[in-house]
Protein backbone atom coordinates (compact mmCIF):
# COMPACT_ATOMS: atom_id res chain seq x y z
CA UNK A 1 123.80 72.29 125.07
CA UNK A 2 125.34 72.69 122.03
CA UNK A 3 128.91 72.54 120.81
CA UNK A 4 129.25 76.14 120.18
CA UNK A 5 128.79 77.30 124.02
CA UNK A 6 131.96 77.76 125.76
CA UNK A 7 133.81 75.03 127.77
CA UNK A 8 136.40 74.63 129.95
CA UNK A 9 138.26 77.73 130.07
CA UNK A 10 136.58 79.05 133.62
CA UNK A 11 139.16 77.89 136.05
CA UNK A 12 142.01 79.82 134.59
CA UNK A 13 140.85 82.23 136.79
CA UNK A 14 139.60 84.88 134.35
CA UNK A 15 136.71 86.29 136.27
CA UNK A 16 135.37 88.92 133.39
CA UNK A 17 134.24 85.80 131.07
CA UNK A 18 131.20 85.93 134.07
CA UNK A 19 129.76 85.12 137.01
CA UNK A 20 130.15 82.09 139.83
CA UNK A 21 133.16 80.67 138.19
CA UNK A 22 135.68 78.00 139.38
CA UNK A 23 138.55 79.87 140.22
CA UNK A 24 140.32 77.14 142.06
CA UNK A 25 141.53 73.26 140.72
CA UNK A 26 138.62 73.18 143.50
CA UNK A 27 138.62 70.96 146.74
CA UNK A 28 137.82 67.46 145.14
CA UNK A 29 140.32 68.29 142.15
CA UNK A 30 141.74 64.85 141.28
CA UNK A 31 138.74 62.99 141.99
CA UNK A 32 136.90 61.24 139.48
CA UNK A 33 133.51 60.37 138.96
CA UNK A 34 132.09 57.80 136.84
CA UNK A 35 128.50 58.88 135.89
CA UNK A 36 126.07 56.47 134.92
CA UNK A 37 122.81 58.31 136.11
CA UNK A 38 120.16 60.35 134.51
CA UNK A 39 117.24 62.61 135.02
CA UNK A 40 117.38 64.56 138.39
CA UNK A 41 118.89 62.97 141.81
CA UNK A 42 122.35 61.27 140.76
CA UNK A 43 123.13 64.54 138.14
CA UNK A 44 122.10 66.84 140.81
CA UNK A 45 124.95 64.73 142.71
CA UNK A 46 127.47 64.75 140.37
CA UNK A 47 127.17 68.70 139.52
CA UNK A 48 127.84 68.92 143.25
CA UNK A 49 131.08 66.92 142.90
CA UNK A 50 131.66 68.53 139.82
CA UNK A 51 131.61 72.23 140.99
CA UNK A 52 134.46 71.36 143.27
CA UNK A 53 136.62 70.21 140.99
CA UNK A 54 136.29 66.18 140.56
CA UNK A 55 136.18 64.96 137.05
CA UNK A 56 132.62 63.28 135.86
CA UNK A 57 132.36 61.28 133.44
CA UNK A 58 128.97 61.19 132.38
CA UNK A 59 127.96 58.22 130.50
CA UNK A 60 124.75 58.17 128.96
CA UNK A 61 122.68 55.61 126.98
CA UNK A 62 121.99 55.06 123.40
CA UNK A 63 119.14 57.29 123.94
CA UNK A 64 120.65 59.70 126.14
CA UNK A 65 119.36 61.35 129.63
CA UNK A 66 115.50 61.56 128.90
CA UNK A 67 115.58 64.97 130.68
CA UNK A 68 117.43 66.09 127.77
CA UNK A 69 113.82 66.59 126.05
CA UNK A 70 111.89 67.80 129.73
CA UNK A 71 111.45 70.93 128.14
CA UNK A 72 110.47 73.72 126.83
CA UNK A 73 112.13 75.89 127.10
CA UNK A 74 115.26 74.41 125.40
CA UNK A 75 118.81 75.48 124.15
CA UNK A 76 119.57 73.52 120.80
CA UNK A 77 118.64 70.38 121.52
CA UNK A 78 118.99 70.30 125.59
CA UNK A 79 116.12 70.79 127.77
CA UNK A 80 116.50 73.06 130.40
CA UNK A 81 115.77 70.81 133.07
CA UNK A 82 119.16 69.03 131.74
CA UNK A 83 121.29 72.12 131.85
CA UNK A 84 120.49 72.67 135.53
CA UNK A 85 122.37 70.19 136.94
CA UNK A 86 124.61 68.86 134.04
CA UNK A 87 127.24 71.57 133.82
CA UNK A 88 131.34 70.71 134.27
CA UNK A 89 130.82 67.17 132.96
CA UNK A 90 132.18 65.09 130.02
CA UNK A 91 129.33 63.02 127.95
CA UNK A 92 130.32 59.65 126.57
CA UNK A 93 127.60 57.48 125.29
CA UNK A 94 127.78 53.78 125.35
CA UNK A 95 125.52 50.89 124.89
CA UNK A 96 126.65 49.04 128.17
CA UNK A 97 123.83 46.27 127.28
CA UNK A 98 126.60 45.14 125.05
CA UNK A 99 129.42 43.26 126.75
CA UNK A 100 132.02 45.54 124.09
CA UNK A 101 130.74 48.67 126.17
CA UNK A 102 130.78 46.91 129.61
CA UNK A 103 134.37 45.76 128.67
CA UNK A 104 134.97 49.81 128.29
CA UNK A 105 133.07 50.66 131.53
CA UNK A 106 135.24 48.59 133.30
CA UNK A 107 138.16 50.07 131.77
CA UNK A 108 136.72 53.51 132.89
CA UNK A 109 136.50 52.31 136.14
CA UNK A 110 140.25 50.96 136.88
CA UNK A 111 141.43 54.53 138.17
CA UNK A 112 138.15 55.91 138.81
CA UNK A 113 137.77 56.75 142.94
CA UNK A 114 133.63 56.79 143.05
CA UNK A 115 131.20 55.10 140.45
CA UNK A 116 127.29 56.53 140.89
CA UNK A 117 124.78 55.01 139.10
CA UNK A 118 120.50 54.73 139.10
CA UNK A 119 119.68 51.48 137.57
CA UNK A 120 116.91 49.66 138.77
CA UNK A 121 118.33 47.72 141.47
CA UNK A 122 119.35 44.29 139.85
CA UNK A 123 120.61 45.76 136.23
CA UNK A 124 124.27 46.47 137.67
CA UNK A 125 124.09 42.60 138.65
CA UNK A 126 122.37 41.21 135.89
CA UNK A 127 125.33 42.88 133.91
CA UNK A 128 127.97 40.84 135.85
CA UNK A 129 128.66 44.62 137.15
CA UNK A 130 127.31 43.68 140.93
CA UNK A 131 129.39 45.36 143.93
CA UNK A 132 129.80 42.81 145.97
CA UNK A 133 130.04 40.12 143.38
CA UNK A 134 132.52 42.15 140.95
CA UNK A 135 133.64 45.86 141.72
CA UNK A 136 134.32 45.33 145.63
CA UNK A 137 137.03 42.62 144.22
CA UNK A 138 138.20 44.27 140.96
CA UNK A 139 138.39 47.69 142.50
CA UNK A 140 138.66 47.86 146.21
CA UNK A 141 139.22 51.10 146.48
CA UNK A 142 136.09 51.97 144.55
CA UNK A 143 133.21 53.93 146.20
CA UNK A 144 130.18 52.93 144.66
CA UNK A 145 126.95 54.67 145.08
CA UNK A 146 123.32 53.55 143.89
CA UNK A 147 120.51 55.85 143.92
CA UNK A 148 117.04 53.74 143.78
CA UNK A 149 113.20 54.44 145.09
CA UNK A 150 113.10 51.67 147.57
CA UNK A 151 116.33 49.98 147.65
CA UNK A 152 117.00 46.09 146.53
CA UNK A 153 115.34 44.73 149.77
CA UNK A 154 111.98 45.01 151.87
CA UNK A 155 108.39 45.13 150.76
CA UNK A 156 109.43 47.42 148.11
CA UNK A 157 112.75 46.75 146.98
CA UNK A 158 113.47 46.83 143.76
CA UNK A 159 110.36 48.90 142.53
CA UNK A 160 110.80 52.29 140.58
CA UNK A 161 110.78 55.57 142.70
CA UNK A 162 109.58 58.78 141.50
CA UNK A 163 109.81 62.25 143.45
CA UNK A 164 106.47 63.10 143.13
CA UNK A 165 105.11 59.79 144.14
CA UNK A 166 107.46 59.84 147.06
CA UNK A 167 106.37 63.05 148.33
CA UNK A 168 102.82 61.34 148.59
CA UNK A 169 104.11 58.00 150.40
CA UNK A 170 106.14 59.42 153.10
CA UNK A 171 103.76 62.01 154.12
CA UNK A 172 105.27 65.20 152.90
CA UNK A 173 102.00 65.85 150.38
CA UNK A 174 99.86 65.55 153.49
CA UNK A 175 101.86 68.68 155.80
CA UNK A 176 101.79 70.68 152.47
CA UNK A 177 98.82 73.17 151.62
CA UNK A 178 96.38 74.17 153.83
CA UNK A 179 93.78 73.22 156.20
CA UNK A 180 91.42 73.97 153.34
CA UNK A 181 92.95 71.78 150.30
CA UNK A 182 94.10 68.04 149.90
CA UNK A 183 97.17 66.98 150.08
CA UNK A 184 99.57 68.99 147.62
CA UNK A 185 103.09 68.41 145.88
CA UNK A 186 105.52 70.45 146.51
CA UNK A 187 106.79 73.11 144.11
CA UNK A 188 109.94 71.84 143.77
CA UNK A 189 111.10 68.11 143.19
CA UNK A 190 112.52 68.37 147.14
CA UNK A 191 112.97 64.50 147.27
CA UNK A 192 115.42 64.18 144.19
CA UNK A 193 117.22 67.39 145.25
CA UNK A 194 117.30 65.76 148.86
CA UNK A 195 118.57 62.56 147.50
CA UNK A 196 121.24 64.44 145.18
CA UNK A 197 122.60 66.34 148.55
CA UNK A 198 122.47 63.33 150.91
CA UNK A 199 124.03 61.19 147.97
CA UNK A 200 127.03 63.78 147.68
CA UNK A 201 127.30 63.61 151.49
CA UNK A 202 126.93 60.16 151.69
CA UNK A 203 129.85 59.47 148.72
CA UNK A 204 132.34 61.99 151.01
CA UNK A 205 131.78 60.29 154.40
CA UNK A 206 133.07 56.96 151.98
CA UNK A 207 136.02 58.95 150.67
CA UNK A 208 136.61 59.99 153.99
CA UNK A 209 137.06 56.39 155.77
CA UNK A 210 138.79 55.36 152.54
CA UNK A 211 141.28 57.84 153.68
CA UNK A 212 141.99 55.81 156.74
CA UNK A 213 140.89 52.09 155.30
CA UNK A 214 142.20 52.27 152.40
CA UNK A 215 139.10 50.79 151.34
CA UNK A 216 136.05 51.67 149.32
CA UNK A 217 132.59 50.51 150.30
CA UNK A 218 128.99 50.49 149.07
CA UNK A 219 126.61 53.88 149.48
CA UNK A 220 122.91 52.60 149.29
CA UNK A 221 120.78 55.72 148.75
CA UNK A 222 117.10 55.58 148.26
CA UNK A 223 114.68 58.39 147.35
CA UNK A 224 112.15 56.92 150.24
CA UNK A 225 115.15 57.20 152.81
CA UNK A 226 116.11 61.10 152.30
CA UNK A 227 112.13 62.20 151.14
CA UNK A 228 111.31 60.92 154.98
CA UNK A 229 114.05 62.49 156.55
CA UNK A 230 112.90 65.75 155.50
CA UNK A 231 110.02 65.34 157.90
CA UNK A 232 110.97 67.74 160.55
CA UNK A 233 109.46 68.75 162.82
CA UNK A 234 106.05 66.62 161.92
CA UNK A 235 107.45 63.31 162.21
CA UNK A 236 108.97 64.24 165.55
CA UNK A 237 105.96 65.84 166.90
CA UNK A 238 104.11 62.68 166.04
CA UNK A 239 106.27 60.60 167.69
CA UNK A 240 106.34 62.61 170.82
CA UNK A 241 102.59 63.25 171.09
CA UNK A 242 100.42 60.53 168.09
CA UNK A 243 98.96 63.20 166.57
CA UNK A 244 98.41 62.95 163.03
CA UNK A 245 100.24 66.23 161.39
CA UNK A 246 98.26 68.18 159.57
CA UNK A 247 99.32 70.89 156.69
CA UNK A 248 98.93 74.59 158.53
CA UNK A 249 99.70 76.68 155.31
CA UNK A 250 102.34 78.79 155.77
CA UNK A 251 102.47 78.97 159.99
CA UNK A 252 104.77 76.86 161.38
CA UNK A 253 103.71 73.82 163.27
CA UNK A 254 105.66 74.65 166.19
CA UNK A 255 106.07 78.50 166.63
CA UNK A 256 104.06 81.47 166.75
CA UNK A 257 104.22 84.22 165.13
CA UNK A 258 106.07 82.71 162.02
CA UNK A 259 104.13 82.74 158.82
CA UNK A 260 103.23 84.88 156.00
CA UNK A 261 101.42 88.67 156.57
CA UNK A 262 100.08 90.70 153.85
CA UNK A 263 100.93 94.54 154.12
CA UNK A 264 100.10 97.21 151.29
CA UNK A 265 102.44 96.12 148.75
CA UNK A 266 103.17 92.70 149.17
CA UNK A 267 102.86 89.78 151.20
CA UNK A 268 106.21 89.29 154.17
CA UNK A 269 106.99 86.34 156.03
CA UNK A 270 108.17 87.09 159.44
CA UNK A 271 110.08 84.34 162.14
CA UNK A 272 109.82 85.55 166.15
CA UNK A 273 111.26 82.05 166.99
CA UNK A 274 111.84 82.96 170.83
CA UNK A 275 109.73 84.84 173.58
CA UNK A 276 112.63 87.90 173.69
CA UNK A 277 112.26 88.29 169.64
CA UNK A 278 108.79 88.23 169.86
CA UNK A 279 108.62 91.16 172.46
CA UNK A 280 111.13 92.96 170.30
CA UNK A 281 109.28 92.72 167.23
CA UNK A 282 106.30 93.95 169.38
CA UNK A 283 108.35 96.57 170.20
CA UNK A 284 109.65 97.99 166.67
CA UNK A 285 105.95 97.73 165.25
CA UNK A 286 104.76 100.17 168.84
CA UNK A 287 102.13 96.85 169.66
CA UNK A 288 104.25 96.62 172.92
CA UNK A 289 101.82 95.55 175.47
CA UNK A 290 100.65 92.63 173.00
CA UNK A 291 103.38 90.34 174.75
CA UNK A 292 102.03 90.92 178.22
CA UNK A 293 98.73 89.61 176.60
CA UNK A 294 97.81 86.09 178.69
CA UNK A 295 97.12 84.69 174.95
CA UNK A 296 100.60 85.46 173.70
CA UNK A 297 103.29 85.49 176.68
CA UNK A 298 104.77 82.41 175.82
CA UNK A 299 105.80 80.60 172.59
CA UNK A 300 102.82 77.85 173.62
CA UNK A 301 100.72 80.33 174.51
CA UNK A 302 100.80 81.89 170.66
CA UNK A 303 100.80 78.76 169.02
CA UNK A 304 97.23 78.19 170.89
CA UNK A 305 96.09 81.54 170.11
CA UNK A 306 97.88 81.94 166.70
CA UNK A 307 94.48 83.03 164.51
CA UNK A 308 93.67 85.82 167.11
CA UNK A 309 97.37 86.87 166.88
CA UNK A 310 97.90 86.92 163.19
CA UNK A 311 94.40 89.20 163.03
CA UNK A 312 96.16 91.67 165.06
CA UNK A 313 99.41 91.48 163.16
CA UNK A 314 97.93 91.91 159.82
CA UNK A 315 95.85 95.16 160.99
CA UNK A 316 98.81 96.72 162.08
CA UNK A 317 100.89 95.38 159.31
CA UNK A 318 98.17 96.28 156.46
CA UNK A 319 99.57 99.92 156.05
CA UNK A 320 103.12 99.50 155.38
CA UNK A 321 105.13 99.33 152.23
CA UNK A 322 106.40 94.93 153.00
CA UNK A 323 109.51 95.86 151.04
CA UNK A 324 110.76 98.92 153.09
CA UNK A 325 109.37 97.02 156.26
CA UNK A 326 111.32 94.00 155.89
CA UNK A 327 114.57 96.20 155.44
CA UNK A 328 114.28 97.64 158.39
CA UNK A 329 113.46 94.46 160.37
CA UNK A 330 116.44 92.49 159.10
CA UNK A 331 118.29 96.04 159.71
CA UNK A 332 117.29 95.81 163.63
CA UNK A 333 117.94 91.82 163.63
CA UNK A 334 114.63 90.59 163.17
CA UNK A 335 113.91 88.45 160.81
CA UNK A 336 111.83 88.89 157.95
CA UNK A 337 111.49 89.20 153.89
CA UNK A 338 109.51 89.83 151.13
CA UNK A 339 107.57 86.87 149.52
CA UNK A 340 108.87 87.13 146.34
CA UNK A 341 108.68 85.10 142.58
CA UNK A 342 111.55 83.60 141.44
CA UNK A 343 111.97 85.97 139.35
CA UNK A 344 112.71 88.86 141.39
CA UNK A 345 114.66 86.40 143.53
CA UNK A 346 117.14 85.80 140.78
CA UNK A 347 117.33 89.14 140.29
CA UNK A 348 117.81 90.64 143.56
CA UNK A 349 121.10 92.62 144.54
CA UNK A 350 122.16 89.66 147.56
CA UNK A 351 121.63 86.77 144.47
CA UNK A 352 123.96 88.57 142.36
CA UNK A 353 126.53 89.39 145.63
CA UNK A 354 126.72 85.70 146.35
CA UNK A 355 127.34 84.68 142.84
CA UNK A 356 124.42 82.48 142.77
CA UNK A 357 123.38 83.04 139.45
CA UNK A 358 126.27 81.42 137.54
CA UNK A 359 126.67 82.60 133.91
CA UNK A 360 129.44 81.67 131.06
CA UNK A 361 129.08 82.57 127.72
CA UNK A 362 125.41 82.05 127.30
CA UNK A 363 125.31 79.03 129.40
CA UNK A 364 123.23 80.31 132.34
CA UNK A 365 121.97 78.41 135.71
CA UNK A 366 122.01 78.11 139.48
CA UNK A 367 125.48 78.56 141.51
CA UNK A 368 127.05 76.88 144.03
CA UNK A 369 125.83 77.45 147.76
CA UNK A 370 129.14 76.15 148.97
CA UNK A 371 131.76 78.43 149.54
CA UNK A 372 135.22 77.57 150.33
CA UNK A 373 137.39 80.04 151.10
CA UNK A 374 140.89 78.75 149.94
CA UNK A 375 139.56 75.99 147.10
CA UNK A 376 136.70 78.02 145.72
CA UNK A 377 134.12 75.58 143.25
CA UNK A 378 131.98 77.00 140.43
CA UNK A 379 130.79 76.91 137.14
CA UNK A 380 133.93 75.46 134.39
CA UNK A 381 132.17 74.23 131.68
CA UNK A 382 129.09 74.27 130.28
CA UNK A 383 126.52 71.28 129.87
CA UNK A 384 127.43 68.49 127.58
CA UNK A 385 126.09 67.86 124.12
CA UNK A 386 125.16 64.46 123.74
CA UNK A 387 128.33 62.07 123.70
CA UNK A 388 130.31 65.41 122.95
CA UNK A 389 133.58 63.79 124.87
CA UNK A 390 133.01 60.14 123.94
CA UNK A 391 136.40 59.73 121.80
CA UNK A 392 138.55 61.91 124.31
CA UNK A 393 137.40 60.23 127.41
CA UNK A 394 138.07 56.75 124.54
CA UNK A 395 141.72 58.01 123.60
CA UNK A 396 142.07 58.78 127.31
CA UNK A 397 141.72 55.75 128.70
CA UNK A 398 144.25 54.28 126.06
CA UNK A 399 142.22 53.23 123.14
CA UNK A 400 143.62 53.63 119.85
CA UNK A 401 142.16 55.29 116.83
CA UNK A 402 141.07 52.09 115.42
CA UNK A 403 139.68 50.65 118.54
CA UNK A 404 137.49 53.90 118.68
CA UNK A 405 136.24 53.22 115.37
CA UNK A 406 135.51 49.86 115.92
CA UNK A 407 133.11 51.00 118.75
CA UNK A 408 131.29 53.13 116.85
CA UNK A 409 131.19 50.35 113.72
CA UNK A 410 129.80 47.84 116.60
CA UNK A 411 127.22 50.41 117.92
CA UNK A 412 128.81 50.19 121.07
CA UNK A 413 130.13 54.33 121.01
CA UNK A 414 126.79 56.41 120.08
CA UNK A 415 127.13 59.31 118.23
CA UNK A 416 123.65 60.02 117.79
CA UNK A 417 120.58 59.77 119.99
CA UNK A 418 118.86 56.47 119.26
């Protein structure tokens, strides 16, 4: 973003300057994060962190976080794929190939609780910045958390992960799409949002035990790890029964009826995950001696006969508006919803409600999903421009005027994009 969008003036509490603000110092207030990852899974991490109210440091290299240009569309010179998960940070750039910007990284790091980084595993050592080696003995109190593909070990270790190609190794491509097409990615880049959310997890259960230990410890996260243990339920129906899983579309694996139906104005997805919700949905549509059908009686029993079920639901279903339907399903506790674009999901009434559209100044983006009821987290500032922090977060950490200057004379500080 640029310099001229707003910054940290959200958690004072004044709600009219927009929408899913911090209004709270936040739970993890006094916390702070040392940044040293880019593109998707470790910032997705550190926004998390960030919402609630730790301090990130983001510290980027001489040619900044490449997802900076992932774009269009763009805001100034930021990609928007940067401003999603970049906003409440500080941006310092520093050359750490130099030892002058290790020297400051370590510096950095002397009251910092949790350092997160996504080097290819070896760079941190190579460095003379190694955990066990270095940090574990300089800083034992440190939390330090690596986000790789494969890890440093095993037939892969050390190799470069990518969401995309881990959607294809672990299997997730293969459930995806239909019976009808190959193998297909998902929409969304679920394994670096996975890793981001086990990562933040993963960094509190440390913080936790710290809390009793007194020590930090080592969090070893790898995009293969969390991308396969989002394979539920097909991983644990092949392990039961040594089938291969195979990608159904939108019906679920498992239950019956629970997929998408088309009606006359747009396509609903509706969830009978038990044999009494079934009966009752049976009920509210007037179909209600379909459950007393041998082909449907059970959960089993519709999961066998799901293609002659579904052509009865969609007949019945093909004459009514999906919109005013799925109202009144949710409104008798069934549930159901529209299939809608994202878009219309970002605009709809319950989005705006739950504040998860988050919007200051012109800075606009996601919200938090967590809610906390006493330490409330949120939008405070928005993204950084490129090294827009370096000398504060310099000064902060005690260097002097000259010192900073020196930095930037030695190429160490970067106050351009190289």
């Amino acid at each position: 973003m640029t310099d001229a969008l707003p910054t940290n003036d959200a958690a004072t509490g004044d709600a009219s300057m927009g929408n899913g603000l911090a209004r709270s110092a936040g739970a993890l207030a006094g916390l702070k994060v040392i940044d040293l990852t880019r593109v998707l899974g470790g910032p997705y991490c550190t926004m998390i962190l960030s919402d609630h109210g730790a301090e990130v440091i983001k510290v980027e290299p001489p040619q900044g976080d490449e997802v900076r240009e992932w774009g269009p569309p763009f805001h100034g010179d930021a990609a928007s794929y940067f401003i999603g998960v970049n906003r409440n940070k500080k941006s310092i750039a520093l050359d750490l190939a130099k030892p002058s910007g290790r020297a400051v990284l370590l510096r950095m790091l002397e009251d910092a609780d949790v350092l997160v980084e996504n080097f290819k595993p070896g760079s941190m050592e190579k460095w003379g910045l190694g955990y066990e080696e270095v940090l574990s003995k300089k800083f034992p109190r440190l939390v330090h958390c690596r986000v790789s593909g494969f890890g440093a070990t095993g037939p892969r270790g050390g190799l470069p992960g990518y969401d995309a190609i881990i959607q294809a190794m672990v299997g997730l491509m293969s459930v995806n799409g239909t019976p009808e097409t190959a193998p297909v990615r998902m929409g969304t880049p679920i394994v670096d949002l996975a890793t981001g959310l086990y990562s933040s997890i993963g960094i509190l259960m440390a913080l936790q035990e710290r809390a009793r230990s007194g020590q930090g410890q080592y969090v070893d996260m790898t995009l293969h790890d969390c991308g396969m243990a989002l394979l539920h339920p097909q991983a644990a129906n092949y392990l039961l029964n040594d089938k291969r899983p195979k990608a159904t579309g939108n019906p679920h694996p498992n239950i019956a009826p629970y997929s998408a139906f088309r009606t006359r104005t747009c396509e609903i997805f509706v969830a009978c995950g038990n044999d009494p919700a079934f009966r009752k949905f049976c009920a509210f549509l007037g179909l209600d001696g379909l459950p007393e059908d041998p082909r449907f009686r059970t959960n089993g029993d519709r999961v066998t006969n799901r293609e002659a079920l579904a052509a009865i639901l969609e007949q019945r279903l093909s004459t009514e508006d999906g919109h005013d339907l799925t109202d009144r399903l949710l409104a008798a506790g069934l549930p159901a919803g529209p299939v809608l674009n994202v878009d219309e999901a970002l605009a709809a009434p319950h989005t705006a409600h739950r504040e998860m559209v988050t919007q200051l100044g012109e800075f606009r983006a996601l919200g938090t999903p967590i809610k906390l009821s006493r330490t409330p987290g949120g939008t405070r500032a928005a993204p950084p421009a490129f090294n827009q922090h370096g000398e504060d977060v310099l000064a902060a950490h005690g260097y002097s005027p000259e010192e900073i200057a020196a930095l930037k004379a030695e190429g160490v500080l970067i106050e351009k994009r190289r």
